[in-house]
PDB file of N, CA and C in Angstrom:
ATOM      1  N   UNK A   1     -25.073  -3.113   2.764  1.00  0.00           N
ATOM      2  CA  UNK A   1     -23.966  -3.909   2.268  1.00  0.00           C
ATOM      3  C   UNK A   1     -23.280  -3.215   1.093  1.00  0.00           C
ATOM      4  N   UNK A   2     -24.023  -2.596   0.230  1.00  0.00           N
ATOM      5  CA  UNK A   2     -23.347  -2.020  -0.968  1.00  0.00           C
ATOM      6  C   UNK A   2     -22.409  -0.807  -0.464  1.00  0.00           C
ATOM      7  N   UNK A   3     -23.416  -0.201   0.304  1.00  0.00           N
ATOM      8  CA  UNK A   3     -22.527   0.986   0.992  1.00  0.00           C
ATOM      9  C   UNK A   3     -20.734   0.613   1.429  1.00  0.00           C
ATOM     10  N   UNK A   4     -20.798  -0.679   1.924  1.00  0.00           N
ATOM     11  CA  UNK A   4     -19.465  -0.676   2.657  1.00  0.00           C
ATOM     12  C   UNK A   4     -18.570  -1.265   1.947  1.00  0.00           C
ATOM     13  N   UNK A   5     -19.247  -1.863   0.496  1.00  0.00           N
ATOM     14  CA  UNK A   5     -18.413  -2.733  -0.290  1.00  0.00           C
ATOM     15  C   UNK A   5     -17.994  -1.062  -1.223  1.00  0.00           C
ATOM     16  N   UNK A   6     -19.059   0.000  -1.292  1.00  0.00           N
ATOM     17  CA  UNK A   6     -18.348   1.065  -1.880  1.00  0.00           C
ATOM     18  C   UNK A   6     -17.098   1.875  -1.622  1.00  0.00           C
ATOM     19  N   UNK A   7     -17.306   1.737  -0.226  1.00  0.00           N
ATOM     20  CA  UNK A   7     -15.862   2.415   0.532  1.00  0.00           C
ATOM     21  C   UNK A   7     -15.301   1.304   0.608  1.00  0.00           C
ATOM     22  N   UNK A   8     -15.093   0.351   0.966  1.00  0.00           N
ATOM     23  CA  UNK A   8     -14.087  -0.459   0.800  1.00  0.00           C
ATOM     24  C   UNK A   8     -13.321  -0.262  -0.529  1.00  0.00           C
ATOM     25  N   UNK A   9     -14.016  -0.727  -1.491  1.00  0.00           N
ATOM     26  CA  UNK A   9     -13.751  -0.417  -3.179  1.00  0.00           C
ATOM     27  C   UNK A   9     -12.835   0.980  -2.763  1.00  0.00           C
ATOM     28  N   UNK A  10     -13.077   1.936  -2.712  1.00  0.00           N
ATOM     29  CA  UNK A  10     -12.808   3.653  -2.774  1.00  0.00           C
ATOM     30  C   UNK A  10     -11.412   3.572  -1.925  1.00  0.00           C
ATOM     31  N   UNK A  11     -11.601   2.870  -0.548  1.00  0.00           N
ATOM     32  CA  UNK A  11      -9.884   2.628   0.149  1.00  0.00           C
ATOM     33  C   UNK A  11      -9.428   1.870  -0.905  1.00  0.00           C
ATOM     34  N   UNK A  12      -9.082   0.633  -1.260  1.00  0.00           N
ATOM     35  CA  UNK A  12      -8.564   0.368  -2.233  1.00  0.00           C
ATOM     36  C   UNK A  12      -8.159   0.719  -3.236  1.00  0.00           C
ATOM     37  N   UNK A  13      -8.789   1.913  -3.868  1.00  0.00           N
ATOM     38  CA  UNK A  13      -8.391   2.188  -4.927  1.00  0.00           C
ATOM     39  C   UNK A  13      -7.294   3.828  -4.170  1.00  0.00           C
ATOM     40  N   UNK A  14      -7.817   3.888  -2.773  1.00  0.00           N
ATOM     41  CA  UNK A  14      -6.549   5.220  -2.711  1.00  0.00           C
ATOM     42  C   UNK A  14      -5.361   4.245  -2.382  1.00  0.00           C
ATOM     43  N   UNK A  15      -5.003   3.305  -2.033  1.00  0.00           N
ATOM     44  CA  UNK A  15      -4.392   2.155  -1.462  1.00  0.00           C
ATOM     45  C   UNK A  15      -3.096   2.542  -2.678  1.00  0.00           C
ATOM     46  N   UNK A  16      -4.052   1.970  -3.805  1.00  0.00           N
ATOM     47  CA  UNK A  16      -3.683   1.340  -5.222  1.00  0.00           C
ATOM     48  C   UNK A  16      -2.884   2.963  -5.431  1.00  0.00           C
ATOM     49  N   UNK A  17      -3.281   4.058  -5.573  1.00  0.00           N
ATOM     50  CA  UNK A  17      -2.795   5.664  -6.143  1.00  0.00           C
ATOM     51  C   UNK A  17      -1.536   5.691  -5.291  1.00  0.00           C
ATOM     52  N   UNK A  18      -1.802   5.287  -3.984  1.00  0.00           N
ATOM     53  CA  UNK A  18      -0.620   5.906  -2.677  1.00  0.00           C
ATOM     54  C   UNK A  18      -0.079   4.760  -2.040  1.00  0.00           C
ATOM     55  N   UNK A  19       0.458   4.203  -2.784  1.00  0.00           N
ATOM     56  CA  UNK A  19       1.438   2.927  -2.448  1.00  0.00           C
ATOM     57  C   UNK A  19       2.342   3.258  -1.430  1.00  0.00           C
ATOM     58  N   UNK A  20       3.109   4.026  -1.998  1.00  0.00           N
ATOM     59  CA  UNK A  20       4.712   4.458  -0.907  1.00  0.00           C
ATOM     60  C   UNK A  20       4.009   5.156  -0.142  1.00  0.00           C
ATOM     61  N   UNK A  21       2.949   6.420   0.029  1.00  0.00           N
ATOM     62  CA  UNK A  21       2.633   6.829   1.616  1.00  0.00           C
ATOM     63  C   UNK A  21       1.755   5.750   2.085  1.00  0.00           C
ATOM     64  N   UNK A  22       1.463   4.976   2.107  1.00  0.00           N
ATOM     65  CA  UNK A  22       0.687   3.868   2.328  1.00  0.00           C
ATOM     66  C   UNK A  22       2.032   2.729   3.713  1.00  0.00           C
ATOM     67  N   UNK A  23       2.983   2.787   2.656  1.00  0.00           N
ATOM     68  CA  UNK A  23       3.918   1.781   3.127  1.00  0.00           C
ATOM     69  C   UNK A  23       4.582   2.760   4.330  1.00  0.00           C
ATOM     70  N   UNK A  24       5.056   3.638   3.592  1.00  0.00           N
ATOM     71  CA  UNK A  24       5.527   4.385   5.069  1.00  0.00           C
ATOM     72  C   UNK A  24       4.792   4.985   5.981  1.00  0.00           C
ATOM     73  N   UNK A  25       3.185   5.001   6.224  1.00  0.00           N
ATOM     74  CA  UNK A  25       2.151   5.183   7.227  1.00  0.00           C
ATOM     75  C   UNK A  25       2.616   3.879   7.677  1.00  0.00           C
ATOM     76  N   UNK A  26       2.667   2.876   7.763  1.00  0.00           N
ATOM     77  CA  UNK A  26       2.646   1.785   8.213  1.00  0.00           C
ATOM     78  C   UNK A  26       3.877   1.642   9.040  1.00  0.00           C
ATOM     79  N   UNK A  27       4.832   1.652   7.959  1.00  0.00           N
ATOM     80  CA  UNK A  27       5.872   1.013   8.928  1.00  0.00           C
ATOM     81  C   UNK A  27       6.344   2.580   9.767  1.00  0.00           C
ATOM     82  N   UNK A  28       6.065   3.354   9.821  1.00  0.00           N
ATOM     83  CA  UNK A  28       5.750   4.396  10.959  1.00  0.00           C
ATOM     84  C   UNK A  28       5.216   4.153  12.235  1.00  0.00           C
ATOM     85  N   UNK A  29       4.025   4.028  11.618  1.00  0.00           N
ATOM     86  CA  UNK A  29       2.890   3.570  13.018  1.00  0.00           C
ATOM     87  C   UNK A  29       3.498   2.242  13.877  1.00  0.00           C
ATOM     88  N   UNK A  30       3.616   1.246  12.765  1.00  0.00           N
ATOM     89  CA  UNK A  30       4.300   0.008  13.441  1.00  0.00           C
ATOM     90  C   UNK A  30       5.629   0.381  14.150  1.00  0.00           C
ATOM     91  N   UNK A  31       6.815   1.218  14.082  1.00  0.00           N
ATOM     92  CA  UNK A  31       8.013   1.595  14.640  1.00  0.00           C
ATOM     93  C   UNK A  31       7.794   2.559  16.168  1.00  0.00           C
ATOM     94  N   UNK A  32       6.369   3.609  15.555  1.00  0.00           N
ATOM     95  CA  UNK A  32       6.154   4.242  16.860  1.00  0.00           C
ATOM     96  C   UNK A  32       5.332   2.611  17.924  1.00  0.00           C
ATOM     97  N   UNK A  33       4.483   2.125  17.758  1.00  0.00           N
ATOM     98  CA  UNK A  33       3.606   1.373  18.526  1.00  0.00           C
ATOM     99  C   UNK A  33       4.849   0.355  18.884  1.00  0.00           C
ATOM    100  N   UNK A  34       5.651  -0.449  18.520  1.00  0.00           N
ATOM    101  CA  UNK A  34       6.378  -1.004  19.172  1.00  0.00           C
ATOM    102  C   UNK A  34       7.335  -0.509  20.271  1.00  0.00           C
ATOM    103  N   UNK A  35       7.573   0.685  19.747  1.00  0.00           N
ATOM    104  CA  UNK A  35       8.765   1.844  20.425  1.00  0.00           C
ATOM    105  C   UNK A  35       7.940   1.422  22.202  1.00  0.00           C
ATOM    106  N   UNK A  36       6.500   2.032  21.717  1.00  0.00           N
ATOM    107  CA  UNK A  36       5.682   2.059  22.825  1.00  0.00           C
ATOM    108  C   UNK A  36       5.477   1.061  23.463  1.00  0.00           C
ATOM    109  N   UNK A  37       5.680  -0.146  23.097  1.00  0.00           N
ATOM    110  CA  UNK A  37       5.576  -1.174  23.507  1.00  0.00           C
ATOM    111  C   UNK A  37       6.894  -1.858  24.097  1.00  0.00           C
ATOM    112  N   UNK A  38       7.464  -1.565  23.970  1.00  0.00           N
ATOM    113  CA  UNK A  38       8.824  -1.813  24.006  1.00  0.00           C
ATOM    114  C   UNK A  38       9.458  -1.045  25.312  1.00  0.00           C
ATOM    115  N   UNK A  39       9.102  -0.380  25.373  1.00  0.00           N
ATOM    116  CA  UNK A  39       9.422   0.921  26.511  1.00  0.00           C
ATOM    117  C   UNK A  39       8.293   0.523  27.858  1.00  0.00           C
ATOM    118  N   UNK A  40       7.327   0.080  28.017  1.00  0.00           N
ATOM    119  CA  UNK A  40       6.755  -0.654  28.797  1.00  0.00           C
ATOM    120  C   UNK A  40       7.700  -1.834  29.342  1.00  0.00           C
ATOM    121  N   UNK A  41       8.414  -2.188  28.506  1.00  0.00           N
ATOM    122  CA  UNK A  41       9.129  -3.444  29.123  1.00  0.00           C
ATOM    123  C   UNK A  41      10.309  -2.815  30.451  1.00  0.00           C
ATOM    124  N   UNK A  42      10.353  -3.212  31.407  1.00  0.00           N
ATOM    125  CA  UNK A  42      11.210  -2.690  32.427  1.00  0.00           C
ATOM    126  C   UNK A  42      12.649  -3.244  32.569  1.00  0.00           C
ATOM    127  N   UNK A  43      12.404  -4.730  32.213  1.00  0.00           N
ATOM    128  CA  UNK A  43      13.673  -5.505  32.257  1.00  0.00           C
ATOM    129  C   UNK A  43      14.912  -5.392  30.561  1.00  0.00           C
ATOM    130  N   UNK A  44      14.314  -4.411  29.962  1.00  0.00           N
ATOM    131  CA  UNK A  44      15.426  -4.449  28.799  1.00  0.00           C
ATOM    132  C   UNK A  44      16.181  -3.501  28.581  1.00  0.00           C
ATOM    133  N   UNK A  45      17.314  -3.589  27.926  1.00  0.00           N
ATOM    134  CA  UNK A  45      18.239  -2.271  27.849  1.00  0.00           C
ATOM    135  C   UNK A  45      17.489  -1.179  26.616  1.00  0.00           C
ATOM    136  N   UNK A  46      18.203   0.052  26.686  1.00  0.00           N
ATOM    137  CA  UNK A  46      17.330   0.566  25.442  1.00  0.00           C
ATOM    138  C   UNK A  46      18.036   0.745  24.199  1.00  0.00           C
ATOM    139  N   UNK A  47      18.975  -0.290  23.678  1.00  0.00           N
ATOM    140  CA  UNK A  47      19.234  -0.305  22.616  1.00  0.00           C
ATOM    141  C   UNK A  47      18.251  -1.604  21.965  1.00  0.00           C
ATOM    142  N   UNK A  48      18.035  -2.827  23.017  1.00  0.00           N
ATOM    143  CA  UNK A  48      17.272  -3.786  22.722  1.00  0.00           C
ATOM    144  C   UNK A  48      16.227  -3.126  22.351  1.00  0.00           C
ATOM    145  N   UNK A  49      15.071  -2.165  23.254  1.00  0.00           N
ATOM    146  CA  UNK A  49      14.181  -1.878  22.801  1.00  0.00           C
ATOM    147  C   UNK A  49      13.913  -1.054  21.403  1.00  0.00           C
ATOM    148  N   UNK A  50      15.135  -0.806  21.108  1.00  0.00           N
ATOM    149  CA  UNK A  50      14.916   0.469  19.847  1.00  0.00           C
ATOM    150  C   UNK A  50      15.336  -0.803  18.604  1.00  0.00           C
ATOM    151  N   UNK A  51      16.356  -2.000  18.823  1.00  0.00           N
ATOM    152  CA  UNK A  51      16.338  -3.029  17.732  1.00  0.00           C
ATOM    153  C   UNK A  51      15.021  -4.247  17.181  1.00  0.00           C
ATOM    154  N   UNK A  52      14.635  -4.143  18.866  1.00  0.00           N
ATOM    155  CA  UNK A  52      12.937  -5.139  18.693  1.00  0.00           C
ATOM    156  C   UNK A  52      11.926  -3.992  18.112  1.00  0.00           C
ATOM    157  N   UNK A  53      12.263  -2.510  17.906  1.00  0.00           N
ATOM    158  CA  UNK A  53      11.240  -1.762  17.690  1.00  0.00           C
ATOM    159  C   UNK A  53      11.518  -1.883  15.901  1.00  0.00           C
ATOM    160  N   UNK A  54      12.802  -1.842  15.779  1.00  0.00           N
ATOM    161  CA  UNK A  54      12.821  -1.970  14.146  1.00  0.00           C
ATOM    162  C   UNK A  54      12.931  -2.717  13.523  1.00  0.00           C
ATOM    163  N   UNK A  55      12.871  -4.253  14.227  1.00  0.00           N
ATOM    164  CA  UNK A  55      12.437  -5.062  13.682  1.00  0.00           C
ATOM    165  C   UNK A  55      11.143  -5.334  13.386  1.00  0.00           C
ATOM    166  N   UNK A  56      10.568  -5.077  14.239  1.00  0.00           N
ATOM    167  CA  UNK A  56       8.856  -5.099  14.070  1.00  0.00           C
ATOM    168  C   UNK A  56       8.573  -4.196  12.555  1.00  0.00           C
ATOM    169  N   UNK A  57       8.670  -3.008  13.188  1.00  0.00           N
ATOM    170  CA  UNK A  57       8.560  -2.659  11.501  1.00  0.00           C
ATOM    171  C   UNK A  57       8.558  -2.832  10.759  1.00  0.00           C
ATOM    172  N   UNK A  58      10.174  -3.491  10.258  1.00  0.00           N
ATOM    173  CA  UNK A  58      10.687  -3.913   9.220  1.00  0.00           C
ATOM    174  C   UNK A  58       9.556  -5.211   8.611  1.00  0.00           C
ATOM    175  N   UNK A  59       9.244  -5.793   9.765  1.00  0.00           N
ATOM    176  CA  UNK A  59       8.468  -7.231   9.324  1.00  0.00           C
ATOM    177  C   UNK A  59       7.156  -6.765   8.681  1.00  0.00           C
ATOM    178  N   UNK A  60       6.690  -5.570   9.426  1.00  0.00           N
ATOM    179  CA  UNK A  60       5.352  -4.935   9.004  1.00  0.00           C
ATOM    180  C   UNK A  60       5.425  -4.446   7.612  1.00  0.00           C
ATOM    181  N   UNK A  61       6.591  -3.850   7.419  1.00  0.00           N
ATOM    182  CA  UNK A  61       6.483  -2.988   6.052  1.00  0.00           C
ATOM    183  C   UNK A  61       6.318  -4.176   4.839  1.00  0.00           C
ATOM    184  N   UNK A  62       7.621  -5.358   5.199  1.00  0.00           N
ATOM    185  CA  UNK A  62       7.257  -6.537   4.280  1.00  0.00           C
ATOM    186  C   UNK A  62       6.206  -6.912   3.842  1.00  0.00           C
ATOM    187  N   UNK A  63       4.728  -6.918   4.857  1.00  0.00           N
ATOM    188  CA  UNK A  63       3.959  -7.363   4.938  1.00  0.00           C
ATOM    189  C   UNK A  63       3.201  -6.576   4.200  1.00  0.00           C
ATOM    190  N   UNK A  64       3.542  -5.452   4.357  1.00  0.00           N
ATOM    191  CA  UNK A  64       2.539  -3.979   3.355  1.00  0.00           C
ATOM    192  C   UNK A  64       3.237  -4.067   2.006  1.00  0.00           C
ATOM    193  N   UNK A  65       4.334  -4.260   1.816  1.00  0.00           N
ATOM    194  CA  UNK A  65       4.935  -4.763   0.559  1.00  0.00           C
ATOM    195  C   UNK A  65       4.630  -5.838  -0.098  1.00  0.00           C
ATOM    196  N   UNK A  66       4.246  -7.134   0.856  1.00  0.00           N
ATOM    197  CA  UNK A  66       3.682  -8.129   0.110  1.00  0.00           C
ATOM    198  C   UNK A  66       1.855  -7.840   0.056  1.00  0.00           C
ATOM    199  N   UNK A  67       1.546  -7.269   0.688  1.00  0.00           N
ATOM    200  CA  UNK A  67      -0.052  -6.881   0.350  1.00  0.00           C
ATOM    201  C   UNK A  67       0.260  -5.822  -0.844  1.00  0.00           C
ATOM    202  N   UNK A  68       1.407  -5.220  -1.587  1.00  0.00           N
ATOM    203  CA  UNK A  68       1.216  -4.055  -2.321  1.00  0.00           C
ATOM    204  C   UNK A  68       0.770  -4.914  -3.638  1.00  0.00           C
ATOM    205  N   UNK A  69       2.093  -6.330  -4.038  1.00  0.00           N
ATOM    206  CA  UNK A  69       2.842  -6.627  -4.854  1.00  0.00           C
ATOM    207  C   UNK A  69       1.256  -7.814  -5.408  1.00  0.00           C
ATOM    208  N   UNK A  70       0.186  -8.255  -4.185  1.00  0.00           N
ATOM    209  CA  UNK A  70      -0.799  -8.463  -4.810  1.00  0.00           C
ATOM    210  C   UNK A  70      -1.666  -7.619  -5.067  1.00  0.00           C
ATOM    211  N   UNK A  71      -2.104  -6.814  -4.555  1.00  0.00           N
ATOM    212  CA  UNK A  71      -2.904  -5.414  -5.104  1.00  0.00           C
ATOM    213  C   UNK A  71      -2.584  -5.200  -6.479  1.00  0.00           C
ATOM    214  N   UNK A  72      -1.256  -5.415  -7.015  1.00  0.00           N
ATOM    215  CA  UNK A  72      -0.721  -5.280  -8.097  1.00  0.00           C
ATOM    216  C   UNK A  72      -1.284  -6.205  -9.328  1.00  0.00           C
ATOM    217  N   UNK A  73      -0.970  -7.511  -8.508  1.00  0.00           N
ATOM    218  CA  UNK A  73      -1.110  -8.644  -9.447  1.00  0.00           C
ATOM    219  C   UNK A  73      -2.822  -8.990 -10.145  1.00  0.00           C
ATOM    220  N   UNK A  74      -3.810  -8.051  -8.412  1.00  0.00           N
ATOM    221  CA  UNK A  74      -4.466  -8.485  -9.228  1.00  0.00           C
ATOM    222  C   UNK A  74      -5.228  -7.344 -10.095  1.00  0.00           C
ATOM    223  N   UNK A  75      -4.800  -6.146  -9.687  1.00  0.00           N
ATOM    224  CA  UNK A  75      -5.332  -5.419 -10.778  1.00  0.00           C
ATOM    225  C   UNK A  75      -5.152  -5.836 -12.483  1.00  0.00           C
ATOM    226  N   UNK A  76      -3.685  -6.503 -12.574  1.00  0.00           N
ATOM    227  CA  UNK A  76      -2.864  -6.798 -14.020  1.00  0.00           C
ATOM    228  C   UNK A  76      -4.020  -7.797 -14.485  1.00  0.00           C
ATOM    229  N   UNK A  77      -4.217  -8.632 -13.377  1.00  0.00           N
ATOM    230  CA  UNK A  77      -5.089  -9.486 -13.779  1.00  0.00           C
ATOM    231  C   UNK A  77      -6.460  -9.371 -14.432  1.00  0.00           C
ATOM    232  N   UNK A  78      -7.057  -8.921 -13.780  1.00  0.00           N
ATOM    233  CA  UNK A  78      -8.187  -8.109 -13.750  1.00  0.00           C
ATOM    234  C   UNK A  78      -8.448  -6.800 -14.918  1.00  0.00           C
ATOM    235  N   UNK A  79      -7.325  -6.632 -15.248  1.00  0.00           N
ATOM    236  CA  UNK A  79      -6.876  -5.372 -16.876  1.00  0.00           C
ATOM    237  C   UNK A  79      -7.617  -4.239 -15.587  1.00  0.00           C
ATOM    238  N   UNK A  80      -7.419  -3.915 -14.671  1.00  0.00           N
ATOM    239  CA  UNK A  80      -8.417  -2.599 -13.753  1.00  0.00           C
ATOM    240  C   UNK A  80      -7.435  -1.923 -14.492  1.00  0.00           C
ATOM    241  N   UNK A  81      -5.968  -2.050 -14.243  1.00  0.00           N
ATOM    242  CA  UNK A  81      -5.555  -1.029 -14.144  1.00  0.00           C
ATOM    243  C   UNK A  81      -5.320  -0.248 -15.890  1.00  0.00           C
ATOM    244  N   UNK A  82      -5.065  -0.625 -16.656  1.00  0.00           N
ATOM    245  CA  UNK A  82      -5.720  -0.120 -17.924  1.00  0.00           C
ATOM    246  C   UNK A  82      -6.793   0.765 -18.096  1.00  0.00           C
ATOM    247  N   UNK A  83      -7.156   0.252 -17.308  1.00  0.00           N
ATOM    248  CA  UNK A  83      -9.024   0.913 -17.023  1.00  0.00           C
ATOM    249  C   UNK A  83      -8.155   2.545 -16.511  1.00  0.00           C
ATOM    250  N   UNK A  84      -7.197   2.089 -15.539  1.00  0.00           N
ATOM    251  CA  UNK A  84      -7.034   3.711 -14.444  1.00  0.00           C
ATOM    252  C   UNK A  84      -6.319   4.741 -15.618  1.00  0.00           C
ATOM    253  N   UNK A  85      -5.620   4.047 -16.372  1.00  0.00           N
ATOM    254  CA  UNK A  85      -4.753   5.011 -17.061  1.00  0.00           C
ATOM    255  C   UNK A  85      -5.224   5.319 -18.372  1.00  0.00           C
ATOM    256  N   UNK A  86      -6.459   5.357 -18.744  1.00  0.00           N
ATOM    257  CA  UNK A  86      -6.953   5.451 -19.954  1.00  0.00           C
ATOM    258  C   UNK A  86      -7.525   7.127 -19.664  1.00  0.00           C
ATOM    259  N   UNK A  87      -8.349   7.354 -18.661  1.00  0.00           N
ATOM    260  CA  UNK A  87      -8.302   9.153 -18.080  1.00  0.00           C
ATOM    261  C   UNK A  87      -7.259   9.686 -18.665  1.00  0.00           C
ATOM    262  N   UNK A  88      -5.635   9.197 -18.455  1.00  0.00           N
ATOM    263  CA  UNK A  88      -4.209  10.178 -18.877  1.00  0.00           C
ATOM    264  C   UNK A  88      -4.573   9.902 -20.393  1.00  0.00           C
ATOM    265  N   UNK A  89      -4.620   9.111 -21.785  1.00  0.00           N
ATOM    266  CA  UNK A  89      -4.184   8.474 -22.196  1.00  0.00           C
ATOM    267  C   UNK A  89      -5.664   8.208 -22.760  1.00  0.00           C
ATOM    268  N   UNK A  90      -6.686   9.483 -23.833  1.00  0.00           N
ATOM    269  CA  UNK A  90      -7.429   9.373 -24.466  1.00  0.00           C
ATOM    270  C   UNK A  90      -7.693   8.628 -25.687  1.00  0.00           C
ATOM    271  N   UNK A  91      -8.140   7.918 -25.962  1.00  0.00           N
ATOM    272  CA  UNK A  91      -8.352   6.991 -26.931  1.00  0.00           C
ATOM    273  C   UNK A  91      -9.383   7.901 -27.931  1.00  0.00           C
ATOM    274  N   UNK A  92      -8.453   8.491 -29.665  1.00  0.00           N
ATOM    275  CA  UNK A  92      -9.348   9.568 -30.059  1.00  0.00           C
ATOM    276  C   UNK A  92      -9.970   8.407 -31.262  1.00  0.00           C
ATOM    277  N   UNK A  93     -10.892   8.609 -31.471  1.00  0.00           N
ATOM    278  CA  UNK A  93     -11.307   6.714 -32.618  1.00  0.00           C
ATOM    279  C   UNK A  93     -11.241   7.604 -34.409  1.00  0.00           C
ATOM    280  N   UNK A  94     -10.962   9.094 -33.982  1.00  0.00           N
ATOM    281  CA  UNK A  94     -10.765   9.417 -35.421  1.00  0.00           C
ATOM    282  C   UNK A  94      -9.193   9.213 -36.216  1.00  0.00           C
ATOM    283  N   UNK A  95      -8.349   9.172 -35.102  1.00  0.00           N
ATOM    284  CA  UNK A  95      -6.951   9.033 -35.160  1.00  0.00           C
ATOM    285  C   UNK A  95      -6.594   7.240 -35.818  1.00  0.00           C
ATOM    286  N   UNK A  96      -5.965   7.552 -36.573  1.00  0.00           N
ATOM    287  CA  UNK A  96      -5.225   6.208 -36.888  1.00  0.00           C
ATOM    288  C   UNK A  96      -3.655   5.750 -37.756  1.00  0.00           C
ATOM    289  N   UNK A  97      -3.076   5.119 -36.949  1.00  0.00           N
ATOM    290  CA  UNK A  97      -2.102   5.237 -37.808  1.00  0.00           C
ATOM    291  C   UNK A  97      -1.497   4.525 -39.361  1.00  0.00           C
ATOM    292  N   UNK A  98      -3.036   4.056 -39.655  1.00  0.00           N
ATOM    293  CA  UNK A  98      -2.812   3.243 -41.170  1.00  0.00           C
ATOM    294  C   UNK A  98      -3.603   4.615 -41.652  1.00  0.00           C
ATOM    295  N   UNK A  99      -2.283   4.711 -43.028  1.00  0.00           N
ATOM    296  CA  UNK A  99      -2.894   5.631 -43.754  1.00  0.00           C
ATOM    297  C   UNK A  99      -4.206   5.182 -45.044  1.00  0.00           C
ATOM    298  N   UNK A 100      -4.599   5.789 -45.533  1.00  0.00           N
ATOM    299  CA  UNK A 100      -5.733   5.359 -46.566  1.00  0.00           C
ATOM    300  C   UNK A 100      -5.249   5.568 -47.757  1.00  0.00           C
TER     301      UNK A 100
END
């Protein structure tokens, strides 16, 4: 169990780094797989199939957009992400800016 909650954790956090290739893997895959799906259909013209193909997408990417925008919320929540940017952004404890 720990094992899979570790990689899970580990996707998430590449999730969290690679937002935009994240979103556009998606609504990629979703534009090709409908294309494909769509093209199976015999009875439609192929402008229909190429507008039901980008719509699908479009709905998918929303959906990766609204899964981004909580990924977001709850890191803020959670202070994680503070946590990520403290690596850039050393905290030196001899430094201060009140003088003596």
């Amino acid at each position: 169990m720990a094992e899979s909650k570790g990689k899970l954790e580990s996707m998430r956090e590449w999730v969290v780094e690679h937002k935009l290739r994240t979103v556009g893997s998606l609504w990629l895959s979703g534009l090709a797989g409908s294309i494909a799906y769509n093209w199976s259909q015999p009875n439609m013209k192929t402008s229909v199939k190429i507008i039901h193909a980008r719509l699908h997408a479009q709905a998918l990417t929303l959906a990766a957009l609204a899964g981004a925008a909580v990924v977001e919320w709850y890191d803020h929540k959670t202070e994680a992400k503070a946590e990520r940017y403290t690596k850039f952004f050393p905290v030196d404890a001899s430094y201060s800016t009140h003088k003596d």
